[in-house]
Protein backbone atom coordinates (compact mmCIF):
# COMPACT_ATOMS: atom_id res chain seq x y z
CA UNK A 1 17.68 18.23 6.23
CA UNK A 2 16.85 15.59 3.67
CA UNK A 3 14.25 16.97 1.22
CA UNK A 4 11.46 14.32 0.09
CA UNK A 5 8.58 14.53 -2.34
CA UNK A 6 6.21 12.45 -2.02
CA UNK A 7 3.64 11.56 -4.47
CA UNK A 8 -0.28 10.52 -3.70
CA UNK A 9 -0.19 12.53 -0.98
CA UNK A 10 -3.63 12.68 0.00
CA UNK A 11 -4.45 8.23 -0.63
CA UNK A 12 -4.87 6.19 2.00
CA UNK A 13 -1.02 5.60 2.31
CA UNK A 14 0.22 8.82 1.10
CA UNK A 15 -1.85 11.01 3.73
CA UNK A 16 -0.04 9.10 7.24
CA UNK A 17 3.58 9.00 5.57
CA UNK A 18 3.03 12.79 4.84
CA UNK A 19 2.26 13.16 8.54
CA UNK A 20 4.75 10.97 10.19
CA UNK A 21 7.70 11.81 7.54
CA UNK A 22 7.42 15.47 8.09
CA UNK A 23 8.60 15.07 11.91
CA UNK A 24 12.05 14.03 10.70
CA UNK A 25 12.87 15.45 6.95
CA UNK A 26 11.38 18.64 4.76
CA UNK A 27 8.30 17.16 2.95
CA UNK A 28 6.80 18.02 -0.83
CA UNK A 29 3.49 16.09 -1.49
CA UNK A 30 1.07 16.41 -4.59
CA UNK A 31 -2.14 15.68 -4.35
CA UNK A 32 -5.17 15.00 -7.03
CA UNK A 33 -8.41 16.22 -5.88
CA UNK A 34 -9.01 15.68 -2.30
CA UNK A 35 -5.90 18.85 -0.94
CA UNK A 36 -4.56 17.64 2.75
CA UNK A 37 -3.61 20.39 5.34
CA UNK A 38 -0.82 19.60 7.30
CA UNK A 39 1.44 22.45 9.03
CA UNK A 40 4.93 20.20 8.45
CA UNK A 41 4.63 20.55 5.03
CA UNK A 42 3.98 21.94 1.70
CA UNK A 43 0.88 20.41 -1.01
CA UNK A 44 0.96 20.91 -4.86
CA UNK A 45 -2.05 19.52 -6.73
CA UNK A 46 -0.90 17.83 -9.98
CA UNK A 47 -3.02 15.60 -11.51
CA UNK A 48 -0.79 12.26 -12.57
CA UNK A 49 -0.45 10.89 -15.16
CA UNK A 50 -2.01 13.19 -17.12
CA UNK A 51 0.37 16.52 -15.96
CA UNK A 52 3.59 14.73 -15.92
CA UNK A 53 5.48 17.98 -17.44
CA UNK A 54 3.93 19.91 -14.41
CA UNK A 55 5.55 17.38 -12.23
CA UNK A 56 9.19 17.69 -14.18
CA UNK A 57 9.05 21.18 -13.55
CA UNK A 58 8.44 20.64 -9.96
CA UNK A 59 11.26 18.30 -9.77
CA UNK A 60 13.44 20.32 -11.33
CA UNK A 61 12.92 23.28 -9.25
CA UNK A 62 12.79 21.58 -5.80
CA UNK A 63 15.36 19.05 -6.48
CA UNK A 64 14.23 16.35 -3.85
CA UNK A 65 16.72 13.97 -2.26
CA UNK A 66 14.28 11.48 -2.65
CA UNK A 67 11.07 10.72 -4.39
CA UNK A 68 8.44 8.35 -3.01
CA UNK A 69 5.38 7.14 -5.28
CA UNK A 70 2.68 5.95 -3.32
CA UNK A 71 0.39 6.22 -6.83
CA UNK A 72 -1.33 3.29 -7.79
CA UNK A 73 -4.90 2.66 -9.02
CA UNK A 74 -5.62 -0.60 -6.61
CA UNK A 75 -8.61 -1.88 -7.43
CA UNK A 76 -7.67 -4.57 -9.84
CA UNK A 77 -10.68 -5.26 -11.81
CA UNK A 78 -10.75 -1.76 -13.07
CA UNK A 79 -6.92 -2.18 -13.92
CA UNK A 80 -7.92 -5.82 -15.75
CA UNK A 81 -10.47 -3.91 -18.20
CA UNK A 82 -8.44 -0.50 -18.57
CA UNK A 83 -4.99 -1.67 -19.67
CA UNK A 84 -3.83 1.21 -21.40
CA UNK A 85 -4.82 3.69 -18.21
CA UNK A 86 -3.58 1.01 -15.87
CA UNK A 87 -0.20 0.87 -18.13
CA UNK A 88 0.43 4.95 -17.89
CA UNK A 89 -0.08 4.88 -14.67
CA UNK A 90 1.67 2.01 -12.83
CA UNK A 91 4.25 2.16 -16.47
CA UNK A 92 4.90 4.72 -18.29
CA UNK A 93 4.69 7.70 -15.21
CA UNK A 94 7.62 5.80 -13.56
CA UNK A 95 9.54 5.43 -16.41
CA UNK A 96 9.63 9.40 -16.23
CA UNK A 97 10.57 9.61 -12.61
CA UNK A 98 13.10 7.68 -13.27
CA UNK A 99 14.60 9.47 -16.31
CA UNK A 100 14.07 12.64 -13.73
CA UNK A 101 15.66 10.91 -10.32
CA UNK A 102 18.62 9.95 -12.77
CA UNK A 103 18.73 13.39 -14.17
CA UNK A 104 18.82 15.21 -10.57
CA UNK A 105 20.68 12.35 -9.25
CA UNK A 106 17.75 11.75 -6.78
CA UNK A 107 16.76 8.52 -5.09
CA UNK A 108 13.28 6.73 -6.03
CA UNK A 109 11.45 4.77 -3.36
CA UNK A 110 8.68 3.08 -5.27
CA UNK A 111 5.69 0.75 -3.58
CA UNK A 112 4.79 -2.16 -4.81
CA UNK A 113 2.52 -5.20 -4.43
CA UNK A 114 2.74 -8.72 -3.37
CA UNK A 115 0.60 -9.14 -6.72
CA UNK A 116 3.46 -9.36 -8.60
CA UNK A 117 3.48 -13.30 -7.58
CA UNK A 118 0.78 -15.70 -8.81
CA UNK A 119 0.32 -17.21 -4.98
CA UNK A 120 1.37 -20.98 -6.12
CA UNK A 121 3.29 -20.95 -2.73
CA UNK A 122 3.23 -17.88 -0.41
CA UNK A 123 5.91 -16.85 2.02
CA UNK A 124 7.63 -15.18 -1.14
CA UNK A 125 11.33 -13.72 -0.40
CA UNK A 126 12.42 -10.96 -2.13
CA UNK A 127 14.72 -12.45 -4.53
CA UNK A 128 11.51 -14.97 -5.68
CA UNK A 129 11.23 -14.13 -9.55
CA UNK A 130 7.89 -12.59 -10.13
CA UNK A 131 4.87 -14.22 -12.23
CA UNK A 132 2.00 -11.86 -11.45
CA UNK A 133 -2.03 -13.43 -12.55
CA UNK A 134 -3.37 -9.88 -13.64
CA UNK A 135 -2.87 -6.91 -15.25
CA UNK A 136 -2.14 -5.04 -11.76
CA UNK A 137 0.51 -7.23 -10.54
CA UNK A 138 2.49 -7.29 -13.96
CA UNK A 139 2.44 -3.38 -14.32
CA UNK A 140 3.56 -3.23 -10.92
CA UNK A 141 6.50 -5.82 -11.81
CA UNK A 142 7.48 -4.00 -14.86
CA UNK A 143 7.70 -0.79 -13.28
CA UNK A 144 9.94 -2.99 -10.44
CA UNK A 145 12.35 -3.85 -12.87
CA UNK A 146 12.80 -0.18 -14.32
CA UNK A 147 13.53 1.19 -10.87
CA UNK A 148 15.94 -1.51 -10.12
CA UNK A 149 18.14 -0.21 -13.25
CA UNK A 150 19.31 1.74 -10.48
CA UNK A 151 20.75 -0.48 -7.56
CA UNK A 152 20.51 2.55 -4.93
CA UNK A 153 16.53 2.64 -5.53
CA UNK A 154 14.50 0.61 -3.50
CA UNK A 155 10.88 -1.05 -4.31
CA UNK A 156 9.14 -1.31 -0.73
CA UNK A 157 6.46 -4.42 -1.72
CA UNK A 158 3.09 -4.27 0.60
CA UNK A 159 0.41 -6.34 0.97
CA UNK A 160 -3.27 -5.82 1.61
CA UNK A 161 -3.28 -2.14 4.24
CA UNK A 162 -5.59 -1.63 7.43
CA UNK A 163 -6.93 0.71 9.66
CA UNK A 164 -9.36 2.41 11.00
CA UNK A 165 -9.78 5.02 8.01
CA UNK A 166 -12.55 5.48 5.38
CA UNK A 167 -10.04 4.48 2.43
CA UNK A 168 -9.96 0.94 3.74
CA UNK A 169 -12.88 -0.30 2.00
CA UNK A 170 -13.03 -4.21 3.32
CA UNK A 171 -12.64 -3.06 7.59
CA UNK A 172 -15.54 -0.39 7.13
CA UNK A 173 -17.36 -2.84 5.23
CA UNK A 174 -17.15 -5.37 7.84
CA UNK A 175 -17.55 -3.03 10.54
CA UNK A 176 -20.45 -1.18 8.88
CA UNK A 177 -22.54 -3.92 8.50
CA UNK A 178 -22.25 -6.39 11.44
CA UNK A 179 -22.45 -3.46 13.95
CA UNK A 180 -25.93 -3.20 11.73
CA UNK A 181 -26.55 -7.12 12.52
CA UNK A 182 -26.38 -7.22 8.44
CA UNK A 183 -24.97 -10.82 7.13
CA UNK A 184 -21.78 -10.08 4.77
CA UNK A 185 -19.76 -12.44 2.48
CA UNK A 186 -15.80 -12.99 3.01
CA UNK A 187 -13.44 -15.55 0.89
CA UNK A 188 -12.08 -18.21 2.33
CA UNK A 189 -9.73 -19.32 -0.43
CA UNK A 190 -6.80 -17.37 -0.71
CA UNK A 191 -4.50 -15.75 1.48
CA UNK A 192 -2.77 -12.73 1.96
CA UNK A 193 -0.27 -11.23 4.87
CA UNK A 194 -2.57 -7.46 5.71
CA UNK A 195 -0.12 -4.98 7.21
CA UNK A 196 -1.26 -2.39 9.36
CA UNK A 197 -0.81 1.58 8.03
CA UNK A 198 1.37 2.47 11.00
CA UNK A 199 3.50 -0.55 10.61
CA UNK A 200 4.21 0.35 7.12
CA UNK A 201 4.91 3.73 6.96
CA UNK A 202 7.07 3.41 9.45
CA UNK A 203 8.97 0.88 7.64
CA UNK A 204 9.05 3.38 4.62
CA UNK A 205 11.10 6.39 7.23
CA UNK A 206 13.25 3.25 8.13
CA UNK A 207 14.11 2.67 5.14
CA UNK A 208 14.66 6.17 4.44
CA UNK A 209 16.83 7.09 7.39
CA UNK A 210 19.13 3.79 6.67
CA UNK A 211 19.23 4.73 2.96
CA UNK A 212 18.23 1.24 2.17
CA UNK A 213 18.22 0.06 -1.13
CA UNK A 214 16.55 -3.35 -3.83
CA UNK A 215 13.99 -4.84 -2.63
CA UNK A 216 12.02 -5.30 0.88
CA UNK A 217 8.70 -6.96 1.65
CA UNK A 218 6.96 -5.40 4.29
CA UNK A 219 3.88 -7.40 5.52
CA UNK A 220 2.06 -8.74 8.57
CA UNK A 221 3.34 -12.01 10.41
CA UNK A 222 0.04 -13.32 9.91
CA UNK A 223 -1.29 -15.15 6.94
CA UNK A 224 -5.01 -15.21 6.83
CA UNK A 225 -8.30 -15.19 4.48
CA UNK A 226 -10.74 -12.36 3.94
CA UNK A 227 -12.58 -14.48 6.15
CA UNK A 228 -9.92 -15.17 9.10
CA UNK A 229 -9.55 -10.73 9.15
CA UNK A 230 -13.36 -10.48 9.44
CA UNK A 231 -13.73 -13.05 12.03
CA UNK A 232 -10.70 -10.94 14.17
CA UNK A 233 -13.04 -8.20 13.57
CA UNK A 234 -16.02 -9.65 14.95
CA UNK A 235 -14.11 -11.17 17.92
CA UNK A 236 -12.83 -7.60 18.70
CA UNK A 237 -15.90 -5.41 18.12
CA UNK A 238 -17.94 -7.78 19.82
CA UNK A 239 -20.32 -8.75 16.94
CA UNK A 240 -22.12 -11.91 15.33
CA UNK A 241 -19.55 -13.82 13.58
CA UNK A 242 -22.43 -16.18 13.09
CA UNK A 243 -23.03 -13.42 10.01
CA UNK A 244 -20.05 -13.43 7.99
CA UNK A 245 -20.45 -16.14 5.54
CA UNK A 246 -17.60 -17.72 3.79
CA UNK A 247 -17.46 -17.91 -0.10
CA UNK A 248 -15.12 -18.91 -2.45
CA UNK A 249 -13.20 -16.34 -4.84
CA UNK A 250 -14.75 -18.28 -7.94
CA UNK A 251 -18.42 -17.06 -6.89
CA UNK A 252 -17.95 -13.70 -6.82
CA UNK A 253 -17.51 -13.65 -10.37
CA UNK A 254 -13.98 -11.55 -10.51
CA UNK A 255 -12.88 -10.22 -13.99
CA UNK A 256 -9.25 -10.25 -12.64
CA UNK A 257 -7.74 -13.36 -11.65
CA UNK A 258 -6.40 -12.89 -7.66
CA UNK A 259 -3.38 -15.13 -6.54
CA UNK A 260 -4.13 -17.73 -4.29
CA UNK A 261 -1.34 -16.54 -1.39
CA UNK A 262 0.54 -13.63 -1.85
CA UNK A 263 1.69 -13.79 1.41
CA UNK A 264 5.64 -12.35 1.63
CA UNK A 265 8.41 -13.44 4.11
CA UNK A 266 9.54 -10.01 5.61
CA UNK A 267 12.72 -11.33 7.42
CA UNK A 268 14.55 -9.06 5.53
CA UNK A 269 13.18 -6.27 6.53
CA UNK A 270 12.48 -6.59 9.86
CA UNK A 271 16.81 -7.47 10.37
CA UNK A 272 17.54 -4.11 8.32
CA UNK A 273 15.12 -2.04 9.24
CA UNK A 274 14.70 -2.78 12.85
CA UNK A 275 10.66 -3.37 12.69
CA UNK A 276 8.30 -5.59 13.96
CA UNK A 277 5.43 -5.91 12.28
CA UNK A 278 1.73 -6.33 14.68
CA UNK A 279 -0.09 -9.68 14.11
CA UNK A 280 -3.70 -9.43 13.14
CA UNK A 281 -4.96 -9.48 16.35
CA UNK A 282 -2.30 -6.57 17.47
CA UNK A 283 -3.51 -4.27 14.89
CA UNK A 284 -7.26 -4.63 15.29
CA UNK A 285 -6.77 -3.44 18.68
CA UNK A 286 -5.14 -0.41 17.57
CA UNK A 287 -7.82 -0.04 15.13
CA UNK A 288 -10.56 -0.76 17.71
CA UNK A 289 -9.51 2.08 19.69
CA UNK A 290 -9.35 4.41 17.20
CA UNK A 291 -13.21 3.44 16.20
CA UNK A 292 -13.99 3.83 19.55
CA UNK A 293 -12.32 7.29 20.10
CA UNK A 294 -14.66 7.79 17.14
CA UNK A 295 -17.72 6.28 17.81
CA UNK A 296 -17.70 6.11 21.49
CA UNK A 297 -21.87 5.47 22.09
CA UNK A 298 -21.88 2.89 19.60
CA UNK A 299 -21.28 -1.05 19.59
């Protein structure tokens, strides 16, 4: 049986692959400060970047066919004013897994970001050379081009993740306040191609199974605003839309600059991989029902 470690395994992204990944293959996971249970597989907390030699030694003694990092700090701002934690992080740590999957002649599976474009045109392909805006999408990139030294790794590029899960900060946002009849801001400027959680890890066990390899962009089909999502929201949930007001990206005073439309062209993947990825509309309704298995009294 295939033995994976994966790393981040208790983030938003690194908690379902755990889950669904240890039905099929032996799992490793580390986690930081919040330990998961799960009965599949085994947890180790390390604490990355900082205990990267703790990490070696776990490599070393496990010897994992594969290696997944689902590490990343996302929120981009932060990354913009902390360049030299952003740059150990997204940087310098994969460097090392690198020099460790070479060593132990392991495979590295590392996710990336449609940030690594500056959104002039959207629908990016794979091969589309990468001029990220901010500090977040050009670690990302450089750390993209150090794992590609290897053509049998494989950088898996998302876009912006939902579902129905406290991590997802703009959903329970939404949610939270129009179920409270509260008005909320949403840009209506630049656009982005959200992929739901289930959609993606699955993609990341397809790629596994069919030893993929370069580059794949997994997103949804549909390219929307912050405002387009929280008006599928509304229509769903059955709240005011009249409430969500639109705003442009320039008012909310950013310190990073965002790209106008990330969106990526996941042809690719879905031929290879055998996936289709849910619309919008698709994966609020899987989200819905998960809220409502929830919250079943409320609105």
């Amino acid at each position: 049986m295939l033995k994976i470690l994966i790393l981040g395994g208790s983030g938003l992204l690194g908690k379902k692959l755990v889950e669904k990944a240890s039905d099929s293959f032996e799992v490793i996971s580390t986690f930081n400060n919040h330990k998961i249970e799960h009965s599949k597989s085994r947890t180790i907390r390390i604490k990355l970047p900082d205990e990267i030699f703790n990490l070696k030694s776990l490599i070393f003694n496990e010897k994992p066919n594969l290696i997944i990092n689902t590490i990343a700090n996302t929120n981009i701002d932060y990354c913009e004013q902390h360049k030299t934690e952003t740059y150990l992080l997204h940087v310098e740590m994969n460097k090392q897994i690198f020099k460790l999957c070479e060593d132990i002649a392991s495979k590295f599976i590392f996710i990336s970001s449609d940030y690594v474009f500056d959104g002039k045109k959207g629908d990016y392909m794979e091969y589309d050379k990468t001029s990220p805006v901010n500090y977040y999408g050009e670690t990302k990139a450089i750390a993209e081009s150090i794992i590609l030294q290897n053509p049998t790794n494989t950088v898996l590029r998302s876009s912006l993740i939902y579902d129905w899960d406290p991590q997802v900060r703009f959903l329970n946002y939404v949610v939270d306040k129009l179920r409270k009849n509260e008005n909320i801001q949403a840009y209506d400027d630049f656009l982005t191609a959200p992929i739901f959680l289930e959609d993606l890890v699955g993609s990341i066990i397809k790629a596994v199974k069919k030893d993929a390899s370069g580059i794949y962009n997994l997103a949804g089909p549909s390219c929307v605003t912050r405002m387009d999502f929280a008006l599928a929201i509304a229509r769903k949930f059955n709240f005011d839309k009249n409430l969500i007001e639109p705003v442009s990206v320039k008012s909310l005073d950013l310190i990073a600059e965002r790209p106008r439309n990330s969106s990526l062209n996941k042809t690719k993947a879905e031929k290879d991989l055998d996936i289709k990825f849910r619309s919008i509309e698709e994966g609020i309704n899987e989200v819905y029902k998960k809220y409502k298995i929830e919250n079943p009294t409320k609105h």
